[in-house]
N, C-alpha and C. Protein backbone atom coordinates (compact mmCIF):
# COMPACT_ATOMS: atom_id res chain seq x y z
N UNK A 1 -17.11 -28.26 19.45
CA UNK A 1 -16.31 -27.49 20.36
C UNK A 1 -15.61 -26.37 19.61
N UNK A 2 -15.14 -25.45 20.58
CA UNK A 2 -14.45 -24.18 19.61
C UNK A 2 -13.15 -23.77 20.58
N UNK A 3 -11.98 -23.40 19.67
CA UNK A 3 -10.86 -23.17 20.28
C UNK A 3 -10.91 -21.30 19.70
N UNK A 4 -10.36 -20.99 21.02
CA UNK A 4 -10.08 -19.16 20.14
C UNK A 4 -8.91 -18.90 20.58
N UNK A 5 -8.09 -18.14 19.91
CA UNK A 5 -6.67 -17.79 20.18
C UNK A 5 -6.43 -16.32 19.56
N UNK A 6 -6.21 -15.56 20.91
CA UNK A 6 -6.11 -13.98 20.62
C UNK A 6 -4.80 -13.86 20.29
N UNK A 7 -4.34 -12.67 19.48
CA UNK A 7 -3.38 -12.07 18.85
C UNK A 7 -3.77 -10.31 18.94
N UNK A 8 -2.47 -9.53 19.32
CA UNK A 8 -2.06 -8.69 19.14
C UNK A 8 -1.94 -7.56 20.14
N UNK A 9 -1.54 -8.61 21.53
CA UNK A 9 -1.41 -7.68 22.43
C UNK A 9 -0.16 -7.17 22.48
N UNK A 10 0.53 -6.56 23.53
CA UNK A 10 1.69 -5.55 23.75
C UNK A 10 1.97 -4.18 24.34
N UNK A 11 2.77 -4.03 24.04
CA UNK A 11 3.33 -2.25 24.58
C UNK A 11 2.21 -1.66 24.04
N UNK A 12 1.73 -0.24 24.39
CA UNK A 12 1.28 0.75 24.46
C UNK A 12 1.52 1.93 25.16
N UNK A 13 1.47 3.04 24.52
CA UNK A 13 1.64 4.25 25.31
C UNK A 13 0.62 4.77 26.24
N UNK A 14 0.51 5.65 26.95
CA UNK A 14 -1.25 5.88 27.36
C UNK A 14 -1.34 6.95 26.36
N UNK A 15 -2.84 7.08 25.65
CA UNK A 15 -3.28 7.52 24.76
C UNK A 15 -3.05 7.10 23.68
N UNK A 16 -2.50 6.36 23.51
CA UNK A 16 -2.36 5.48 22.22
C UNK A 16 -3.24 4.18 21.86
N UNK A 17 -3.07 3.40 20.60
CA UNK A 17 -3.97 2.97 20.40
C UNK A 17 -3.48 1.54 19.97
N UNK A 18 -4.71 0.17 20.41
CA UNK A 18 -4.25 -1.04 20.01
C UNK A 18 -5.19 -1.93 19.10
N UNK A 19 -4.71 -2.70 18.41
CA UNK A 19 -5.85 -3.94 18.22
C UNK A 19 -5.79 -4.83 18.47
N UNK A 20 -7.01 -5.64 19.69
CA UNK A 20 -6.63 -7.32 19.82
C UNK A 20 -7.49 -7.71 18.82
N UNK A 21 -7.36 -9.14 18.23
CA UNK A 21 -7.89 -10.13 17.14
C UNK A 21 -8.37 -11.32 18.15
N UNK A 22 -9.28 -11.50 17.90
CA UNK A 22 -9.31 -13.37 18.31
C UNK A 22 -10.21 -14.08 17.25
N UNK A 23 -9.49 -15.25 17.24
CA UNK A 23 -10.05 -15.90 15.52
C UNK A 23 -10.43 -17.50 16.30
N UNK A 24 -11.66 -17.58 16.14
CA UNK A 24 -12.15 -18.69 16.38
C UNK A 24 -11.89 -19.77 15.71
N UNK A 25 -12.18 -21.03 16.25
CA UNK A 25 -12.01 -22.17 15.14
C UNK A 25 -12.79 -23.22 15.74
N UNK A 26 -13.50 -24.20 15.07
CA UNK A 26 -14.25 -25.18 15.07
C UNK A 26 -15.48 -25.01 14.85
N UNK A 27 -16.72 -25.20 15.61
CA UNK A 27 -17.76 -25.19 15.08
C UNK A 27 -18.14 -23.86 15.73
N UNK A 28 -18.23 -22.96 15.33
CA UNK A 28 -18.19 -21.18 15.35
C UNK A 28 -18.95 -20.55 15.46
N UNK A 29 -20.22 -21.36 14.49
CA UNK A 29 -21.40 -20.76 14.08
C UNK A 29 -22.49 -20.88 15.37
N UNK A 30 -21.76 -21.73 16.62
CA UNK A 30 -22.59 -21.68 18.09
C UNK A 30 -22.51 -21.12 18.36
N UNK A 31 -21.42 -19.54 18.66
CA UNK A 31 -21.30 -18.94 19.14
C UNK A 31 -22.33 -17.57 19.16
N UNK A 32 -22.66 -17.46 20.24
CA UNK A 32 -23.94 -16.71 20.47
C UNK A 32 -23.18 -15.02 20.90
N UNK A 33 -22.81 -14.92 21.82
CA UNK A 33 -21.83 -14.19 22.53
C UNK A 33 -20.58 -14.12 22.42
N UNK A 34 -19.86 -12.92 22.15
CA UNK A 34 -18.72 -12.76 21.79
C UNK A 34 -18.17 -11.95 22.14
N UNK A 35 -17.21 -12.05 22.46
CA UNK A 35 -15.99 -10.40 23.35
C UNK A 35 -15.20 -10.83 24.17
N UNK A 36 -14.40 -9.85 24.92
CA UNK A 36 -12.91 -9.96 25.75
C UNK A 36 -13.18 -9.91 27.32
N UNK A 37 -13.19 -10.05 27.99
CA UNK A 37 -12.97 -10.24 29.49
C UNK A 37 -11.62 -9.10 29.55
N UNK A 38 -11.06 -9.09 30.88
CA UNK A 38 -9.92 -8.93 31.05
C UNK A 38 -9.10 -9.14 33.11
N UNK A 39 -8.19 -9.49 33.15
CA UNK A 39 -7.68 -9.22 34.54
C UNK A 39 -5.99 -8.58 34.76
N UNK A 40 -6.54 -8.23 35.82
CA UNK A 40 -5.25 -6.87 36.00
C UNK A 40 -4.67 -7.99 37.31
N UNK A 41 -3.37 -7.61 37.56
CA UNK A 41 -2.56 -8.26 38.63
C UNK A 41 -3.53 -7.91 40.06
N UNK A 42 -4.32 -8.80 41.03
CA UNK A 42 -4.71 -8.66 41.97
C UNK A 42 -6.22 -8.09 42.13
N UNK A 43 -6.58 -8.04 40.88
CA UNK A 43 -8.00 -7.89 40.59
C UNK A 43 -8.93 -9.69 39.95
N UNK A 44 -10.35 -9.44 39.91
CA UNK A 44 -11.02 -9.81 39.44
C UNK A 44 -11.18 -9.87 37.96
N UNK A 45 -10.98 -10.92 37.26
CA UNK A 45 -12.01 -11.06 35.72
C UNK A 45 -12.54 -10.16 35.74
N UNK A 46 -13.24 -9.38 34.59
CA UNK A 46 -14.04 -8.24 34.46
C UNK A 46 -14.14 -8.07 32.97
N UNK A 47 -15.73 -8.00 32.71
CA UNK A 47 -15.88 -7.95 30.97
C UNK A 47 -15.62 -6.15 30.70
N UNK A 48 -14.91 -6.78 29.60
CA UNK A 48 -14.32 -5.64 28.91
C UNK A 48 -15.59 -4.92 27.81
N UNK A 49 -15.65 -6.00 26.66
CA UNK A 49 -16.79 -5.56 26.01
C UNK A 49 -16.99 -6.95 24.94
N UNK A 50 -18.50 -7.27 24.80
CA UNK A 50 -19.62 -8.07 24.40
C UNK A 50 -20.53 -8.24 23.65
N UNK A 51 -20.52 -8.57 22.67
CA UNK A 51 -21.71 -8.57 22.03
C UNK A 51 -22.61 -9.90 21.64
N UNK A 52 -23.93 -9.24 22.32
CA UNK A 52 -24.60 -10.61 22.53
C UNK A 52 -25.59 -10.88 21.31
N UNK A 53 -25.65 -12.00 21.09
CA UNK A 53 -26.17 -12.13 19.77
C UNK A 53 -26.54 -11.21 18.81
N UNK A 54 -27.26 -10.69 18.48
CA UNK A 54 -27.29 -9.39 17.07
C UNK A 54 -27.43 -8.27 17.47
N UNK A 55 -27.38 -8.19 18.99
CA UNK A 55 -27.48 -6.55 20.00
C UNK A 55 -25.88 -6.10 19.56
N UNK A 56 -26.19 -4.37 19.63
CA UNK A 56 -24.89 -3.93 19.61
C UNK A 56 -24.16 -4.07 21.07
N UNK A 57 -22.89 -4.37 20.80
CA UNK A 57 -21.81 -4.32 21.98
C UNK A 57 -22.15 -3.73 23.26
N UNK A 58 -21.83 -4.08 24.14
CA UNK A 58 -21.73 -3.67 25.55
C UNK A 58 -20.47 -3.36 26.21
N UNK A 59 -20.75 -2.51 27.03
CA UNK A 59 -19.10 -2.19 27.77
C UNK A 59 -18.98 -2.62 28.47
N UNK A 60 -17.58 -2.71 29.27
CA UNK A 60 -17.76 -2.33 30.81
C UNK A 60 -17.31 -0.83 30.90
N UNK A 61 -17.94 -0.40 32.81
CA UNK A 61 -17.64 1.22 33.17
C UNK A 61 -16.76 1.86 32.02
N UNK A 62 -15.30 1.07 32.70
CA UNK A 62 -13.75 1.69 32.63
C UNK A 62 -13.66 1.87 32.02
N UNK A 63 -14.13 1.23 30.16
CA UNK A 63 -13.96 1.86 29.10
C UNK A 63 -14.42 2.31 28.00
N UNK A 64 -15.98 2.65 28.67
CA UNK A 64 -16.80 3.31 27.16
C UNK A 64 -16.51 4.50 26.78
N UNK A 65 -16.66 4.26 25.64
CA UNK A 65 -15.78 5.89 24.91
C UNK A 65 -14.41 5.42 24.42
N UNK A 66 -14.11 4.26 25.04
CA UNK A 66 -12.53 4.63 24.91
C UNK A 66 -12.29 2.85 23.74
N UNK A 67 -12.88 2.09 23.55
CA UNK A 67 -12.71 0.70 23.25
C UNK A 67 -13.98 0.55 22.22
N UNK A 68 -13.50 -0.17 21.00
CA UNK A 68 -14.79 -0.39 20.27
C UNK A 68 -14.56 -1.88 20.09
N UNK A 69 -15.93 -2.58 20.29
CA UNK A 69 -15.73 -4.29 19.88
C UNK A 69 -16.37 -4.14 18.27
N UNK A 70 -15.86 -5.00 17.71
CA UNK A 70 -16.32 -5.77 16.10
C UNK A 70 -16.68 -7.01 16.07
N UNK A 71 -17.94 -7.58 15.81
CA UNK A 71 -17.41 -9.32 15.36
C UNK A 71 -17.49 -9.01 13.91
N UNK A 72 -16.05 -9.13 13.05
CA UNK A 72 -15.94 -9.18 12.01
C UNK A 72 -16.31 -10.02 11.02
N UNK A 73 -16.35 -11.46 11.83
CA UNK A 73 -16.81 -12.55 11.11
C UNK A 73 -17.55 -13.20 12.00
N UNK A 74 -17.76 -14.23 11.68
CA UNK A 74 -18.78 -15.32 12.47
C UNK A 74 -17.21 -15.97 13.28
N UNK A 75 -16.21 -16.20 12.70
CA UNK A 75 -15.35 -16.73 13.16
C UNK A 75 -14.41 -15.54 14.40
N UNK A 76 -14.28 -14.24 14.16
CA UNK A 76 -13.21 -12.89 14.33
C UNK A 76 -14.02 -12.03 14.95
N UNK A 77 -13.79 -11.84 16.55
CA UNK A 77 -14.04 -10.68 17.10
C UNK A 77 -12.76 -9.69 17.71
N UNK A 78 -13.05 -8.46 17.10
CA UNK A 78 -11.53 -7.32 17.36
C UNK A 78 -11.88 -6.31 18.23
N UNK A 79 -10.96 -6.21 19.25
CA UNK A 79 -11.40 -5.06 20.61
C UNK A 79 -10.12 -4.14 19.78
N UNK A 80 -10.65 -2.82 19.39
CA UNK A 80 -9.93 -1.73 19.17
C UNK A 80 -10.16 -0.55 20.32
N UNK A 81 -8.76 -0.57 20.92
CA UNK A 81 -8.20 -0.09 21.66
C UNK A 81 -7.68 1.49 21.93
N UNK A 82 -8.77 2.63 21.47
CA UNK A 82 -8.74 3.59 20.83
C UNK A 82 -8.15 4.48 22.09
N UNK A 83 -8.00 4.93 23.17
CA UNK A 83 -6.92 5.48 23.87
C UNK A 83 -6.71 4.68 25.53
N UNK A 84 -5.94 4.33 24.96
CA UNK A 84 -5.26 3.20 26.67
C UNK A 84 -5.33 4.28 27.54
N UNK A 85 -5.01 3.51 28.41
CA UNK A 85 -4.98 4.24 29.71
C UNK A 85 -4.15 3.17 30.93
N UNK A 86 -3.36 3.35 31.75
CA UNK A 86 -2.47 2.55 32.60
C UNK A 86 -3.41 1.36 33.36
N UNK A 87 -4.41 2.22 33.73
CA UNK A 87 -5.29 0.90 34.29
C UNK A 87 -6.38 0.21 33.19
N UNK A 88 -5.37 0.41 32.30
CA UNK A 88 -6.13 -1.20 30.87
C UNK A 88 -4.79 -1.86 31.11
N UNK A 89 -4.14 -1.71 31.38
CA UNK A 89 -3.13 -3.15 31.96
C UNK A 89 -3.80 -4.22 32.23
N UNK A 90 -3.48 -5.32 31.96
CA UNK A 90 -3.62 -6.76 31.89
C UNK A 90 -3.63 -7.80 30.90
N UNK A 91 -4.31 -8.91 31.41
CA UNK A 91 -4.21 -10.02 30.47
C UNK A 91 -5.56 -9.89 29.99
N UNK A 92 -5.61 -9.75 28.45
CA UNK A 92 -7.13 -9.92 28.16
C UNK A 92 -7.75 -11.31 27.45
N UNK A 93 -8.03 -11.33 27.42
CA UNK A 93 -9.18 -12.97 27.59
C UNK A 93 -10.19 -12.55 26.24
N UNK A 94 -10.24 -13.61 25.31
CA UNK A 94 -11.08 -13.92 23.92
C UNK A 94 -12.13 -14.67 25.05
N UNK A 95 -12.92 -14.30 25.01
CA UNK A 95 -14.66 -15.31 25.39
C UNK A 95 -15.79 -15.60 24.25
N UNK A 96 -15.82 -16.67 24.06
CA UNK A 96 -17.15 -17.26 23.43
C UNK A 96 -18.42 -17.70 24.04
N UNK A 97 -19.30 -17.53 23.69
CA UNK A 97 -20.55 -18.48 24.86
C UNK A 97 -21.41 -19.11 24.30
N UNK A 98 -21.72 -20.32 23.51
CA UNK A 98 -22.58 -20.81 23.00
C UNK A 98 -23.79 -21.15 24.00
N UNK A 99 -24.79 -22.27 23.41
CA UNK A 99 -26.03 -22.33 24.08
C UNK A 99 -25.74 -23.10 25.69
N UNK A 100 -24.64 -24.54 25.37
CA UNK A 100 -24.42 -25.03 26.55
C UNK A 100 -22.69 -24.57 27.20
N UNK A 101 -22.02 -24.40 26.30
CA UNK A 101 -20.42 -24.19 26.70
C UNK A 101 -20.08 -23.23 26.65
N UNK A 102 -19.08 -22.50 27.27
CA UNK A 102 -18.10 -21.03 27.44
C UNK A 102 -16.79 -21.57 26.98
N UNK A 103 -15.89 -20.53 26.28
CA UNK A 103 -14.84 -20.84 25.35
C UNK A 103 -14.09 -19.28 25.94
N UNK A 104 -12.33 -19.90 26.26
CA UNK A 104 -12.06 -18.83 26.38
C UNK A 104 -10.73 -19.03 25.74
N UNK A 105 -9.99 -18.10 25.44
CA UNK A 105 -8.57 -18.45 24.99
C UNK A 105 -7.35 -17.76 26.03
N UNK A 106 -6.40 -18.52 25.74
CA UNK A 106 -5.03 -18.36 26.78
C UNK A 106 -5.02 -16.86 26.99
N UNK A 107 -4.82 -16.00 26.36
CA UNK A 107 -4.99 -14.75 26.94
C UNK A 107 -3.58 -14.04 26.18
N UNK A 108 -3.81 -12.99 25.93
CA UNK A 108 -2.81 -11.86 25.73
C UNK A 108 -2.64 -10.36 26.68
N UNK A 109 -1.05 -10.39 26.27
CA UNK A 109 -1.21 -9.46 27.89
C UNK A 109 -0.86 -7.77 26.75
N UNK A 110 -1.66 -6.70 27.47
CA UNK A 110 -1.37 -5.72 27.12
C UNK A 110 -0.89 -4.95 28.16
N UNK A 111 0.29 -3.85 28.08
CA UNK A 111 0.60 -3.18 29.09
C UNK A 111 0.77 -2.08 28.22
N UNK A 112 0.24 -0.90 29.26
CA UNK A 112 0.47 0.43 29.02
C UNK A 112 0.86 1.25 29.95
N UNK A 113 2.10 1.70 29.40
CA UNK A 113 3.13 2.22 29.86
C UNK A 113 3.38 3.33 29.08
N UNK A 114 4.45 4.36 29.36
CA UNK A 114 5.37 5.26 28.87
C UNK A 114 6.54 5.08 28.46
């Protein structure tokens, strides 16, 4: 089984810039799929950005151009947050996906504001 726990959400300006972390733990090396989800107050879940096994990253719409994913490690995938924008508000979500289980962690909230 695998636990992930994101770090480093918060304030932001719009046009400014963030980094979330999420650092896996347990057996890691299942993890096939990797990246952030996210939900806004009164919206739907919605993948942010993904990377599926050794393919480069995927977006969603709202923010290509604007968000780069990393899996840094086998354990560490980092969504850099290269110019916010008000509707990247929300809680974003660490997702794992091995062969049989999905792994997600409690969530960190980013808001961008002025």
């Amino acid at each position: 089984q695998v636990q992930l726990v994101e770090s480093g959400g918060g304030l932001v300006q719009p046009g400014g810039s963030l980094r979330l972390s999420c650092t896996a733990s347990g057996n890691t090396i299942t993890i096939i799929n990797f990246g952030w989800y996210r939900q806004a107050p009164g919206k739907q879940r919605e993948m942010v950005a993904l990377i599926r096994g050794s393919s480069s990253p995927i977006y969603g719409d709202s923010v290509k151009g604007r968000f780069t994913l990393t899996r840094d490690a086998e354990n560490t995938v980092a969504l850099q947050i290269i110019s916010a924008e008000p509707e990247d508000t929300g809680v974003y979500y660490c997702y794992g996906r091995a062969r049989i289980d999905t792994y997600w962690g409690p969530g960190t909230q980013v808001t961008v504001s002025s």
